[in-house]
Protein backbone atom coordinates (compact mmCIF):
# COMPACT_ATOMS: atom_id res chain seq x y z
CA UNK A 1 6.32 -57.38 36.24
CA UNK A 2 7.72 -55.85 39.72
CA UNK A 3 6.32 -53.37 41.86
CA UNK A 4 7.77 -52.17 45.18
CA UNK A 5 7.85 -54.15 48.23
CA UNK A 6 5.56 -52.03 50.17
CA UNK A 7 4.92 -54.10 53.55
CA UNK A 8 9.29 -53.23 54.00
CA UNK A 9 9.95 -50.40 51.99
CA UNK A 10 9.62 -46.64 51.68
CA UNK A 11 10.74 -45.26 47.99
CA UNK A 12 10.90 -41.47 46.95
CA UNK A 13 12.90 -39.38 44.49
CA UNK A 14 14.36 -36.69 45.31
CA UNK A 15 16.42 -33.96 42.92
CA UNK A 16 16.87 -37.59 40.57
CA UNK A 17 18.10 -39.82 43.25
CA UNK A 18 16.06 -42.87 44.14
CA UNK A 19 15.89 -43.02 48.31
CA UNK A 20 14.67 -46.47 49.43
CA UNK A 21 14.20 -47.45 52.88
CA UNK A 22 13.61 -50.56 54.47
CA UNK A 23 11.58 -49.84 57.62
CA UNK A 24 12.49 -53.91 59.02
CA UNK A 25 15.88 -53.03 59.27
CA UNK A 26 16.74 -49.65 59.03
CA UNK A 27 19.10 -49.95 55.88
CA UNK A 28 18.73 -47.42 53.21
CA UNK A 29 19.10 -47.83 49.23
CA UNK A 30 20.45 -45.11 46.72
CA UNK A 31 21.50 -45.42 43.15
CA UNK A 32 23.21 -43.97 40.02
CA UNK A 33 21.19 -41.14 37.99
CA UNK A 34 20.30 -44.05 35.26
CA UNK A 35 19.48 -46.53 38.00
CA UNK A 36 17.37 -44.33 39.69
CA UNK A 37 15.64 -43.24 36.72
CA UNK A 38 15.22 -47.47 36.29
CA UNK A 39 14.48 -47.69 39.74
CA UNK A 40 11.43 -45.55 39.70
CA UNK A 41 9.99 -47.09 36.19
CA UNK A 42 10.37 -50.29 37.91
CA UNK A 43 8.15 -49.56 40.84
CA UNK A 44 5.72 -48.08 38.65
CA UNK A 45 5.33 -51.48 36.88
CA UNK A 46 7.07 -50.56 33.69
CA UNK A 47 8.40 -53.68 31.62
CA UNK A 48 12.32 -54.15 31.83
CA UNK A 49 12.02 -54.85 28.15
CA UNK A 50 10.41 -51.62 27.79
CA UNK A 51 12.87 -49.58 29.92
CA UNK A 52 16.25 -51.29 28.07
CA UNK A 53 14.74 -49.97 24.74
CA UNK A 54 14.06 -46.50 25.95
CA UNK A 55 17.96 -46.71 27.50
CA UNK A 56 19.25 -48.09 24.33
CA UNK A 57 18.31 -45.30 22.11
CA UNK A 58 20.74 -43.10 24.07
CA UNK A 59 23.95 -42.34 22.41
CA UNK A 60 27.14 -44.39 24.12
CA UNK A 61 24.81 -47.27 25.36
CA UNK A 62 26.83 -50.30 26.16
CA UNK A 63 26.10 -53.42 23.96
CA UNK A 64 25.67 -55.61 27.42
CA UNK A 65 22.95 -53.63 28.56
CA UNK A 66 20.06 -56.12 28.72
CA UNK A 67 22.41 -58.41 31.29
CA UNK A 68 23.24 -55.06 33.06
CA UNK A 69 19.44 -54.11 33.56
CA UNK A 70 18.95 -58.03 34.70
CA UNK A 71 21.74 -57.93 37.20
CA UNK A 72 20.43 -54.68 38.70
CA UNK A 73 16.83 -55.95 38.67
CA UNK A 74 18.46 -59.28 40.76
CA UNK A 75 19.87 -57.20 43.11
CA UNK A 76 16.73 -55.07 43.29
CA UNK A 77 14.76 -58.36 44.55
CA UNK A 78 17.76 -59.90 46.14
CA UNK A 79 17.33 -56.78 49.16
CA UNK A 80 13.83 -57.09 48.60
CA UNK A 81 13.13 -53.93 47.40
CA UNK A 82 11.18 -55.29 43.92
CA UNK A 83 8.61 -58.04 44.22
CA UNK A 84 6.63 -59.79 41.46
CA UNK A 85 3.59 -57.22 40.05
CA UNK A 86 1.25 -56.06 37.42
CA UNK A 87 2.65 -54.80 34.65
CA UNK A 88 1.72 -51.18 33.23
CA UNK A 89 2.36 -49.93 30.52
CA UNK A 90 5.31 -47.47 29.74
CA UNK A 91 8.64 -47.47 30.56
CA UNK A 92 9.81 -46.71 27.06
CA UNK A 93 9.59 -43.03 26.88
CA UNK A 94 12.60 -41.04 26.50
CA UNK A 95 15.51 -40.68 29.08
CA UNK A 96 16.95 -37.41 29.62
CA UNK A 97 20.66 -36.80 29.37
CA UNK A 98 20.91 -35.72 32.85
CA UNK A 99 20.28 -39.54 33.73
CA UNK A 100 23.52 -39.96 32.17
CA UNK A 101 25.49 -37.97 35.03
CA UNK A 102 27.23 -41.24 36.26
CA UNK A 103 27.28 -42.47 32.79
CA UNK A 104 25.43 -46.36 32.29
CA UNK A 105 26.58 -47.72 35.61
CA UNK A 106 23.66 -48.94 37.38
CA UNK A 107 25.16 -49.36 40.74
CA UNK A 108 22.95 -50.01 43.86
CA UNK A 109 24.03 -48.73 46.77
CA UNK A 110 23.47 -49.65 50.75
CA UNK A 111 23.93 -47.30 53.56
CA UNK A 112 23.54 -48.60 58.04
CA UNK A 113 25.11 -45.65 58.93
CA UNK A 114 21.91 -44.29 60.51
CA UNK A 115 20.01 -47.59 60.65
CA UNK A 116 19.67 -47.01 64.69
CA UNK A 117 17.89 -43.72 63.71
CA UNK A 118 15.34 -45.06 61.66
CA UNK A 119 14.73 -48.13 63.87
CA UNK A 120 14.28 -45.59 66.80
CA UNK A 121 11.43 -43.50 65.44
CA UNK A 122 8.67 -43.68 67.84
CA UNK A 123 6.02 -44.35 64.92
CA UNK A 124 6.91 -47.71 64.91
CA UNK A 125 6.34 -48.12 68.56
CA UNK A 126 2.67 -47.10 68.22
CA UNK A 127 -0.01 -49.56 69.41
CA UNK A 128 -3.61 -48.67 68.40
CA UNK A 129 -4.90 -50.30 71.79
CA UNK A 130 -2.16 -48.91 74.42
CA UNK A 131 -1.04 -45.76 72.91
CA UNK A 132 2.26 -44.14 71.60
CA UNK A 133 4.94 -45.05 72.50
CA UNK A 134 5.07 -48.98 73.50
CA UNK A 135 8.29 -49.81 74.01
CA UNK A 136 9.83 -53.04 72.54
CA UNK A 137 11.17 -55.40 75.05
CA UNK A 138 14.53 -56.70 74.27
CA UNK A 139 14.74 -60.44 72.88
């Protein structure tokens, strides 16, 4: 169903916490434990359908869950981080309790603070034909 937006994005886990990037405009992603445990199943290609069932044999699940998943999938392609894709099967295996750290919420969060940074690294100033680094010229 989704897969990551690859041309714009960078994704990566790391210690359980979903890291994207967006390499157009320097804004980074992060998430809850649960949403970056849906986050990753998601770029993998993993059904939504799939994913809500493996979430909704956890104890304390909330009864709204299916139009929580959808709203966080919305938002997901709303900053262009999901885009349409293959779907592989999976998804539904189990969830480990240490997903549940920030309990059900699957917040999506959006950090600029170091959006110069990012912008600024000289790999995106490379040009196969003149060399490393090409400056940008200004608009």
């Amino acid at each position: 169903m989704y897969k990551l937006n690859a041309e714009k994005m960078y994704f990566d886990m790391a210690d359980g916490q979903a890291v994207v990037i967006n390499f157009l405009t320097g804004v980074y992603y992060g998430s809850t434990s649960l949403g970056s445990v849906i986050l990753e199943r998601l770029v993998n290609g993993n059904d939504p359908e799939q994913i809500s069932k493996a979430v909704q044999t956890l104890s304390g699940h909330p009864e709204d869950f299916d139009a929580q998943l959808s709203t966080f999938i919305t938002k997901l392609r709303e900053n262009e981080i999901l885009v349409a894709g293959e779907t592989v099967p999976g998804g539904d295996e189990p969830i480990s309790s240490i997903a549940l750290a920030d309990g059900f919420d699957l917040k999506l969060d959006e950090f600029s603070e170091v959006q110069d940074l990012i912008l600024a690294d000289p790999v995106h100033d490379v040009d196969v034909e003149q060399g490393w680094p090409v400056f940008k010229e200004e608009s």
